[in-house]
N, C-alpha and C. Protein backbone atom coordinates (compact mmCIF):
# COMPACT_ATOMS: atom_id res chain seq x y z
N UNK A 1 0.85 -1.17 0.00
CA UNK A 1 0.00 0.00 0.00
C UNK A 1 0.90 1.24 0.00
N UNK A 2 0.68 2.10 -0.83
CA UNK A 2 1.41 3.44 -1.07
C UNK A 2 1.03 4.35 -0.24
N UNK A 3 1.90 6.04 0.45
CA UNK A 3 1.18 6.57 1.28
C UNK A 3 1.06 7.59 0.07
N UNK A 4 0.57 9.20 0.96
CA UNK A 4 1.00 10.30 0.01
C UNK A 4 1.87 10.43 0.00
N UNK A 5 3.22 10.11 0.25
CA UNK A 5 4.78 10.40 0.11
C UNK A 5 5.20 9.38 -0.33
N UNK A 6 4.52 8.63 -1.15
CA UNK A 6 4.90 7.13 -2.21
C UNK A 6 5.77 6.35 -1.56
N UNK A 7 5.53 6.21 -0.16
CA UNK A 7 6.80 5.24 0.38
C UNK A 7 5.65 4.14 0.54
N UNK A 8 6.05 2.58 0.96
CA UNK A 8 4.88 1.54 0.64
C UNK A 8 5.50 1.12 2.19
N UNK A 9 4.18 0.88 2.36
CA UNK A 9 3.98 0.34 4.09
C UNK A 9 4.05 -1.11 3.80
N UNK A 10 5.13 -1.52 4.90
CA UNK A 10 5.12 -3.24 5.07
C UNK A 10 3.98 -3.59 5.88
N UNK A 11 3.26 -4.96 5.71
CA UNK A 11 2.03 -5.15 6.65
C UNK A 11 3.15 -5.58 7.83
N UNK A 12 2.81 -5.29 9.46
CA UNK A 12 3.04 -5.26 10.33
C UNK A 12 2.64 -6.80 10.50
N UNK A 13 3.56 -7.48 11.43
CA UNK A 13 3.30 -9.10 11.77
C UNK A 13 1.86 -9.27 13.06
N UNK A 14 1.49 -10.17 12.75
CA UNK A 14 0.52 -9.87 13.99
C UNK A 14 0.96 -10.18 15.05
N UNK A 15 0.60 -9.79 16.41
CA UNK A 15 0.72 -10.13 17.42
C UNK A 15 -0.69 -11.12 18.29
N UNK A 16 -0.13 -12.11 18.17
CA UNK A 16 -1.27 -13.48 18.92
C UNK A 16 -1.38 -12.73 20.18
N UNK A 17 -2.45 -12.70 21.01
CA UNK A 17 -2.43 -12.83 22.29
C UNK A 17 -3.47 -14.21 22.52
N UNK A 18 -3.62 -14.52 24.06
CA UNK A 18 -4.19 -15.49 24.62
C UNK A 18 -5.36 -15.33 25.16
N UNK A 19 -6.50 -16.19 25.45
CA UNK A 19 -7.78 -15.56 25.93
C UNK A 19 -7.83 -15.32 27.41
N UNK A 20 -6.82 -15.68 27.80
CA UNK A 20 -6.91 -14.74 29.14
C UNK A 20 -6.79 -13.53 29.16
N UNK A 21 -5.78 -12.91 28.06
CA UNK A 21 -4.88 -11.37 28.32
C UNK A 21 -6.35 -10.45 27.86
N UNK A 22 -7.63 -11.19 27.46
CA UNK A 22 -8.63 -10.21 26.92
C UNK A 22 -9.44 -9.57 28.03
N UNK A 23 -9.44 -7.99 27.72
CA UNK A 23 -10.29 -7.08 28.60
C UNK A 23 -11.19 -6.59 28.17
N UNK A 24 -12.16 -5.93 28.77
CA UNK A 24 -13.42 -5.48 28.34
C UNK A 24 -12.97 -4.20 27.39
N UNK A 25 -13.65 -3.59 26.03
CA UNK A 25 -13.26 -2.58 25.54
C UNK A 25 -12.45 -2.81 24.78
N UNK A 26 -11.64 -3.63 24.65
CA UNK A 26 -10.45 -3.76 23.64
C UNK A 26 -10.99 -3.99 22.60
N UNK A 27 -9.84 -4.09 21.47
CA UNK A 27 -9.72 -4.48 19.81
C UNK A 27 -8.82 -4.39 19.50
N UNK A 28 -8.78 -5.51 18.38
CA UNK A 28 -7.58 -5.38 16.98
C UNK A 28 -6.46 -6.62 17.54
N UNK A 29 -7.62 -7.83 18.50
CA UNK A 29 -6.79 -8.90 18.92
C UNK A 29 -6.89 -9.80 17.72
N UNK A 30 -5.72 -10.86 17.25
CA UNK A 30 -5.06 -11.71 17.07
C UNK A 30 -4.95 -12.76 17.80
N UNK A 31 -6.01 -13.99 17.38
CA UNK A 31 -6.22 -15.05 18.27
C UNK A 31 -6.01 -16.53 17.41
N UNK A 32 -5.74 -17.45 17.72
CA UNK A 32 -5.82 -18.80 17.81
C UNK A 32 -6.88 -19.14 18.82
N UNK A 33 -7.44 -20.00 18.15
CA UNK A 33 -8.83 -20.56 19.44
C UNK A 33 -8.97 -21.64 19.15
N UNK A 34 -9.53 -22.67 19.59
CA UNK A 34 -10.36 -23.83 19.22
C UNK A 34 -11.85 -23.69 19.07
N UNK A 35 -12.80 -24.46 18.80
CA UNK A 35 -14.22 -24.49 18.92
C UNK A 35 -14.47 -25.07 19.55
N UNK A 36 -14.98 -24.71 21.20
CA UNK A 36 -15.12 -25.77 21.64
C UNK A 36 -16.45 -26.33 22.00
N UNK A 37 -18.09 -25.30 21.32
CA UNK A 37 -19.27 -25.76 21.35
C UNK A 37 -19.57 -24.60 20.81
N UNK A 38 -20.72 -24.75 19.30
CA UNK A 38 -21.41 -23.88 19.13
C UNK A 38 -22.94 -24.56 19.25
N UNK A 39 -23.44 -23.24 19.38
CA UNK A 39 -25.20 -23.25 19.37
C UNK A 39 -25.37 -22.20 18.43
N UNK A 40 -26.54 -22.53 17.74
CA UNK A 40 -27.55 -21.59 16.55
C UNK A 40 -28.34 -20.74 17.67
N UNK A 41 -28.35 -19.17 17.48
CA UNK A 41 -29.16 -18.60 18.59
C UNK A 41 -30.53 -18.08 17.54
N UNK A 42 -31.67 -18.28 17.57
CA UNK A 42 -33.24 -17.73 17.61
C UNK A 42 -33.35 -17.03 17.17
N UNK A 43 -33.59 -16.33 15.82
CA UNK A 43 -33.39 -15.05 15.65
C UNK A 43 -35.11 -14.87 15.28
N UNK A 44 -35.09 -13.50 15.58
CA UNK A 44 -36.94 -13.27 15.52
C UNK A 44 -36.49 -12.63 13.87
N UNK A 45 -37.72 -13.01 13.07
CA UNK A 45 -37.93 -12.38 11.46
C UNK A 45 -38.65 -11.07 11.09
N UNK A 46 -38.70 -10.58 12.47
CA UNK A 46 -39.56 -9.27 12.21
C UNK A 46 -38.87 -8.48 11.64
N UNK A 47 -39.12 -7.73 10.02
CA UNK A 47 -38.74 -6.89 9.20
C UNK A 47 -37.94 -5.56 9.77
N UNK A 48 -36.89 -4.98 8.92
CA UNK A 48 -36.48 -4.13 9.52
C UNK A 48 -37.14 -3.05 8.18
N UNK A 49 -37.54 -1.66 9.18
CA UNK A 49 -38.25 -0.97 8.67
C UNK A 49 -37.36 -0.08 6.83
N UNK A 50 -36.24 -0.03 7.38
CA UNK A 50 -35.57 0.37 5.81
C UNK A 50 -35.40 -0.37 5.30
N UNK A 51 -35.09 -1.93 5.19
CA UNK A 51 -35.33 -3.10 4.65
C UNK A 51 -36.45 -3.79 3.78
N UNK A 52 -37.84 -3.06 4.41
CA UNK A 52 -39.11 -3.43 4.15
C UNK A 52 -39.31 -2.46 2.97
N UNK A 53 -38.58 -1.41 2.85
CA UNK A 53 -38.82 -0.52 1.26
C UNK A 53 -38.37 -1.73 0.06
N UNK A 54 -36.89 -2.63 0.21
CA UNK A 54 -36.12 -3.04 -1.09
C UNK A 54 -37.81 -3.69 -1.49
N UNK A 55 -37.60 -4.18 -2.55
CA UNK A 55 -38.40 -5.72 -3.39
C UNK A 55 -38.44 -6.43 -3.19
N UNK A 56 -36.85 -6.96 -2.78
CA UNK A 56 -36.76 -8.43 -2.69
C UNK A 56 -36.50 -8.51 -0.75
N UNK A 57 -37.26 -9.76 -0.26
CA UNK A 57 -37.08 -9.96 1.09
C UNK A 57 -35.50 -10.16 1.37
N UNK A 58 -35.14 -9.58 2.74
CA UNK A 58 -33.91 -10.32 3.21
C UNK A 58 -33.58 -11.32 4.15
N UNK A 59 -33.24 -12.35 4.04
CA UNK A 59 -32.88 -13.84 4.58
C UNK A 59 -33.14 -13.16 6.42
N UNK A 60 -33.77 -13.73 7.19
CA UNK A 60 -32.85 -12.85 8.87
C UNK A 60 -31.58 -13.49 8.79
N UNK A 61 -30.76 -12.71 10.08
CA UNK A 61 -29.54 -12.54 10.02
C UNK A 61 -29.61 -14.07 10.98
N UNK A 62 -28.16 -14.90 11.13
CA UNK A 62 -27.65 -16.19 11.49
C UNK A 62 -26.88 -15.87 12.47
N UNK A 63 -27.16 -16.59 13.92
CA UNK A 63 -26.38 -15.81 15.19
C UNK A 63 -26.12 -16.77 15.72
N UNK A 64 -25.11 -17.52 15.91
CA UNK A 64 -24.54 -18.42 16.87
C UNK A 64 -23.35 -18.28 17.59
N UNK A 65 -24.10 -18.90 18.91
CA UNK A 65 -22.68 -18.17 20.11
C UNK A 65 -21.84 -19.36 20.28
N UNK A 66 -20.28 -19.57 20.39
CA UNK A 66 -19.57 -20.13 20.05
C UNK A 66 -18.89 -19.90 21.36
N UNK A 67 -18.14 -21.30 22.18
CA UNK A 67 -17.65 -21.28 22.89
C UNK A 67 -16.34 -21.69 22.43
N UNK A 68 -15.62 -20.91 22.60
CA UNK A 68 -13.67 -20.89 22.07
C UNK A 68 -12.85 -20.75 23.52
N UNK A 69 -11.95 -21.17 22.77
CA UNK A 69 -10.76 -21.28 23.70
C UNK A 69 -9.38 -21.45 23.27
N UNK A 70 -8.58 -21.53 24.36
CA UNK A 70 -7.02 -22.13 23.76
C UNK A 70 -6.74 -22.45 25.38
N UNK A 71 -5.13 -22.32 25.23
CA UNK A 71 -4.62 -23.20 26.53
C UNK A 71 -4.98 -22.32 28.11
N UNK A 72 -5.39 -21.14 27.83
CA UNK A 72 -5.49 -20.46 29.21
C UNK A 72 -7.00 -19.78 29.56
N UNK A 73 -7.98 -20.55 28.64
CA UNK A 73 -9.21 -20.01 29.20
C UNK A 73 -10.17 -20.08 27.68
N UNK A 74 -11.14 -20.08 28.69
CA UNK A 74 -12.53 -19.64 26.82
C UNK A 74 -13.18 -18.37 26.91
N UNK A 75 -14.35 -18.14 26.33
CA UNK A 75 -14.77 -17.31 26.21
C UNK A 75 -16.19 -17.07 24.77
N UNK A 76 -17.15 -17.10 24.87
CA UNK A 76 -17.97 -17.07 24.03
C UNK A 76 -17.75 -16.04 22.51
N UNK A 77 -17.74 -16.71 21.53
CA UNK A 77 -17.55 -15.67 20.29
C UNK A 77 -19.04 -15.67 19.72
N UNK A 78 -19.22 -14.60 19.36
CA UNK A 78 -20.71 -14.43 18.41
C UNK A 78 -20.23 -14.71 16.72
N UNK A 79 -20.71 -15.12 16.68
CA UNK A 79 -20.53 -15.27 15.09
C UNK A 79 -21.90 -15.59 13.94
N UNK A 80 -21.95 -14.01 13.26
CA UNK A 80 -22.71 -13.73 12.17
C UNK A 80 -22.89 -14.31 10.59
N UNK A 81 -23.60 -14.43 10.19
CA UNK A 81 -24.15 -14.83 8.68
C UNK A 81 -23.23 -15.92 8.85
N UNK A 82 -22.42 -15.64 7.47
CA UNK A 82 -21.66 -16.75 6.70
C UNK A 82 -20.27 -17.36 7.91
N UNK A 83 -20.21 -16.28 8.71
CA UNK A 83 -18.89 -16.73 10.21
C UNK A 83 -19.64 -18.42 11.02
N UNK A 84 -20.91 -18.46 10.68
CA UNK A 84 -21.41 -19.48 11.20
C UNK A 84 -21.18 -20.94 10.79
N UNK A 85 -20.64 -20.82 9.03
CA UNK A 85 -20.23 -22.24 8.86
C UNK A 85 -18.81 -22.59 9.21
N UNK A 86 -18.50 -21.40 9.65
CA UNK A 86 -16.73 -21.88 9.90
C UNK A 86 -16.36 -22.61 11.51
N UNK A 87 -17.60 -21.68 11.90
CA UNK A 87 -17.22 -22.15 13.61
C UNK A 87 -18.05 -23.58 13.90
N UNK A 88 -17.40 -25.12 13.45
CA UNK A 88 -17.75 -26.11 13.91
C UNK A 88 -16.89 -26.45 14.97
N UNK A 89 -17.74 -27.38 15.43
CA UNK A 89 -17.03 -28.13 17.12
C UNK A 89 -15.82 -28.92 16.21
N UNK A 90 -14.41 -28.30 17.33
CA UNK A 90 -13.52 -29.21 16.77
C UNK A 90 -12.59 -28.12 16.40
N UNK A 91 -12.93 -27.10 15.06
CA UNK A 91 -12.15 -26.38 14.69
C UNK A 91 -11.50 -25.60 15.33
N UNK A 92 -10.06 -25.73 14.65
CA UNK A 92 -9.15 -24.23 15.30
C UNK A 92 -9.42 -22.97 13.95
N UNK A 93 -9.29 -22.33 14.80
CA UNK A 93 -9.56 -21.10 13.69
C UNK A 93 -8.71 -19.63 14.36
N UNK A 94 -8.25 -18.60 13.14
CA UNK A 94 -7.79 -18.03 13.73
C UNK A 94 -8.68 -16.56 14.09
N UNK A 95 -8.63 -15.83 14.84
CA UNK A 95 -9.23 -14.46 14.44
C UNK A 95 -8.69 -13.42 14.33
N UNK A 96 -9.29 -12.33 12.99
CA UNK A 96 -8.36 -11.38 13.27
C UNK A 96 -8.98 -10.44 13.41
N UNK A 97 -8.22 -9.08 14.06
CA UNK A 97 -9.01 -7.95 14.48
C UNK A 97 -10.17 -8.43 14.93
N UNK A 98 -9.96 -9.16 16.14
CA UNK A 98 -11.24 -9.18 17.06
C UNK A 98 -11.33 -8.01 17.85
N UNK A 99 -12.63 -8.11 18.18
CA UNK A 99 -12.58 -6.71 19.58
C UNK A 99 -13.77 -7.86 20.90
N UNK A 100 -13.67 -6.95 22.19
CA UNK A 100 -14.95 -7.51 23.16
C UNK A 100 -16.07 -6.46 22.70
N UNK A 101 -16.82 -7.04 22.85
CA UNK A 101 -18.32 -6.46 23.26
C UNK A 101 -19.23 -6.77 24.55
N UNK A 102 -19.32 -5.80 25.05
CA UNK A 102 -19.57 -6.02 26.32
C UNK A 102 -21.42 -6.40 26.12
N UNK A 103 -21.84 -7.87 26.68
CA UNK A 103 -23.11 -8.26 26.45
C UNK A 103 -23.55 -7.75 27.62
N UNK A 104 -25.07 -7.39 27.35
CA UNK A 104 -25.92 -6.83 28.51
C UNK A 104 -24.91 -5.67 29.63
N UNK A 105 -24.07 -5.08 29.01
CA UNK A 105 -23.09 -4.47 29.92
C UNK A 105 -22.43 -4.77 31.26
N UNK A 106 -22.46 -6.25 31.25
CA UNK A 106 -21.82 -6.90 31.84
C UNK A 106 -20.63 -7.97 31.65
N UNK A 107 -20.64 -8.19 30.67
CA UNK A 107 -20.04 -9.76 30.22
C UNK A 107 -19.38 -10.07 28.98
N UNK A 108 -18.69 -10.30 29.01
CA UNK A 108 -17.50 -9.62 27.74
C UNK A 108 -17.64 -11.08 26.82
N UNK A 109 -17.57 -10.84 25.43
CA UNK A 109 -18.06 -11.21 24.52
C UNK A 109 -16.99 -11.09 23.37
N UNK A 110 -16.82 -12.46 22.45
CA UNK A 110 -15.82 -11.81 21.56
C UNK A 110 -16.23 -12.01 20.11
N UNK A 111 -16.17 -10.86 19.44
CA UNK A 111 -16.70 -10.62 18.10
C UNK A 111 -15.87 -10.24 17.03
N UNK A 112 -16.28 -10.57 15.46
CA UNK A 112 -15.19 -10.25 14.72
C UNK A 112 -16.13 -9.25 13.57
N UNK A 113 -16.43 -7.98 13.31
CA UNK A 113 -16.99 -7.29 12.59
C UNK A 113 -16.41 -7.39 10.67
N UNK A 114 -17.23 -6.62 10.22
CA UNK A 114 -16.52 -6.37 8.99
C UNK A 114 -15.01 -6.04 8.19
N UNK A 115 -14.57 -5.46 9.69
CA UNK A 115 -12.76 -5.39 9.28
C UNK A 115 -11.84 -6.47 9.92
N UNK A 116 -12.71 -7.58 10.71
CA UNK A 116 -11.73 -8.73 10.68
C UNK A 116 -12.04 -9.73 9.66
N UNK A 117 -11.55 -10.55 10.02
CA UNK A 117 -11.48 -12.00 9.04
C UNK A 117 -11.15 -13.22 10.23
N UNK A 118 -12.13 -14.18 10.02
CA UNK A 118 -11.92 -15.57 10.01
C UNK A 118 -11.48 -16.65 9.23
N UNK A 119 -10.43 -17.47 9.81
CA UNK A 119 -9.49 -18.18 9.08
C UNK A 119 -9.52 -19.81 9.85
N UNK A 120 -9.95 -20.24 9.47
CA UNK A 120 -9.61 -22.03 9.82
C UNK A 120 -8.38 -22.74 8.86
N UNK A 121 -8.18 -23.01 10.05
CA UNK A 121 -6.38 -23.26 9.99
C UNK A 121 -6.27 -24.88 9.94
N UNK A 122 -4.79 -25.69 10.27
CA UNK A 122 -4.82 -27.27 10.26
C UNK A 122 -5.80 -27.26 11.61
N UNK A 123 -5.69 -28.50 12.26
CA UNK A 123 -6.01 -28.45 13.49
C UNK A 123 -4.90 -28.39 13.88
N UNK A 124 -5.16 -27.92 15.29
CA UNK A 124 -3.91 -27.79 16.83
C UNK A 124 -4.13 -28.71 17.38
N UNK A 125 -2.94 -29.24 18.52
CA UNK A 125 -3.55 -29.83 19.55
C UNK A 125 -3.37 -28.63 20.69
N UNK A 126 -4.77 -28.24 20.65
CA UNK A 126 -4.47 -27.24 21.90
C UNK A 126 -5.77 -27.86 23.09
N UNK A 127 -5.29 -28.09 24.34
CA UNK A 127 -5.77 -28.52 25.60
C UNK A 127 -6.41 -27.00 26.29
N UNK A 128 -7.43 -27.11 25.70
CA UNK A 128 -8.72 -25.85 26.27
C UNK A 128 -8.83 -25.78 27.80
N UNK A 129 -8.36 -24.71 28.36
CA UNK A 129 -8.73 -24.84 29.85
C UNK A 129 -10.31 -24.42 29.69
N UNK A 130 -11.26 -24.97 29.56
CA UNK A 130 -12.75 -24.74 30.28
C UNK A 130 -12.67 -24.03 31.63
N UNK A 131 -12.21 -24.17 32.51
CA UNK A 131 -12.44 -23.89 33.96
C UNK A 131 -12.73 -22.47 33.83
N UNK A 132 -11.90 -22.01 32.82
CA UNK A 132 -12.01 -20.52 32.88
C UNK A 132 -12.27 -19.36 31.94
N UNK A 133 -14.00 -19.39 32.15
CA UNK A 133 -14.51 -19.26 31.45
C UNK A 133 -14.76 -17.69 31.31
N UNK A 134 -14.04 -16.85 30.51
CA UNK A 134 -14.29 -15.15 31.05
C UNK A 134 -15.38 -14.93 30.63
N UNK A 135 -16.26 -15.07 29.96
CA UNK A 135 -18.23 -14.67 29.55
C UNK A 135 -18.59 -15.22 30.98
N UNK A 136 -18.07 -15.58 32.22
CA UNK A 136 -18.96 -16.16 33.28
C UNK A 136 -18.14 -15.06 34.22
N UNK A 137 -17.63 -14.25 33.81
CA UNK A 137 -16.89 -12.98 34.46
C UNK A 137 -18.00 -11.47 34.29
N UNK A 138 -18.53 -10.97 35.57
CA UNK A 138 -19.42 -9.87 35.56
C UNK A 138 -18.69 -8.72 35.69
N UNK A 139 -18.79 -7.67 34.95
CA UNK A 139 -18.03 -6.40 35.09
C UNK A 139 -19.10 -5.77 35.62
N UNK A 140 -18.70 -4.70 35.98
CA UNK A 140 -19.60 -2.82 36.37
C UNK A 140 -18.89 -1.79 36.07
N UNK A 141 -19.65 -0.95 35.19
CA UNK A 141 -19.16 0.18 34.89
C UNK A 141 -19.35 0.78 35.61
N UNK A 142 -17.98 1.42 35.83
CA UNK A 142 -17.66 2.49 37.43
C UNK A 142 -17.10 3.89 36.78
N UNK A 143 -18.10 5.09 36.93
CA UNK A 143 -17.41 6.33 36.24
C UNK A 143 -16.37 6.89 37.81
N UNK A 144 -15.13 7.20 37.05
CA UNK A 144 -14.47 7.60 38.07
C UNK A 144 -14.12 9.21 37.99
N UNK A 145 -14.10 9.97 38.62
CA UNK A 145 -14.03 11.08 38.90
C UNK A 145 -13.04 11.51 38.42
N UNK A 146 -12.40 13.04 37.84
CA UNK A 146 -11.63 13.36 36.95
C UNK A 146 -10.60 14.04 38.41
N UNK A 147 -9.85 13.22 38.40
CA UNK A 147 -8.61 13.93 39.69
C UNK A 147 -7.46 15.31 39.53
N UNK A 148 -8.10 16.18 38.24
CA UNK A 148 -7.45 17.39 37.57
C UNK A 148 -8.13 17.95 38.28
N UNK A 149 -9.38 18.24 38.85
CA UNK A 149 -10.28 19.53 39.19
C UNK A 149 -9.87 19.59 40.48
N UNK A 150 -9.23 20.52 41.09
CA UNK A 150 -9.13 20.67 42.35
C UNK A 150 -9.38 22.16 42.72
């Protein structure tokens, strides 16, 4: 990729992290995971109102929550439309530019939007710690006071 000063940017290597090191608010993680249970989640078909102008109907959207992991913990991934045939039980897959989303503003959630990509890779042998499960981790948003005003 060229800039305005025609010099060409090398792509930067990614940096993996682990599903423990994930915090609420973050993005632009680099993961290895396993699959270690998905479910199809319910989606209601009630029309969306700018949607209901096109001609042609649109499919509802495909939502299954995906329990991933690797060697230091899991964590539930959402995964949309076509992200749904990739995440079978079993698979390693990689993610990129993930971010959390904090569910019900409690409970951190990991999602991959339009500027990441999902990648299923060989398999790993990677030994999933279950025990530790961060979607079973409750946050609270705490506004903290600005310690400049005195």
């Amino acid at each position: 990729m060229a800039t305005a000063t025609g010099q060409v940017n090398a792509k930067r290597k990614p940096v993996f992290v682990k599903v423990e090191d994930l915090k609420p608010g973050t993005s632009g993680h680099t993961l290895i995971v396993k699959v270690v249970e998905m479910t199809p989640v319910k989606t209601s078909a009630r029309p969306n109102r700018s949607r209901a102008l096109l001609s042609r109907p649109v499919p509802p959207a495909r939502i299954a929550e995906c329990v991933v992991g690797d060697e230091t913990g899991t964590i539930i991934f959402t995964a949309r439309n076509e992200q749904v045939d990739l995440m079978t039980k079993g698979a390693t897959v990689i993610l990129r530019n993930a971010k959390i989303v904090m569910f019900k503003r409690t409970t951190m959630r990991l999602a991959v939007d339009k500027w990441g990509r999902i990648e299923v890779t060989e398999p790993a042998k990677i030994a999933v710690k279950e025990d530790n499960n961060l979607s079973l981790v409750e946050y609270e948003l705490v506004t903290v006071p600005d310690q400049g005003m005195n």
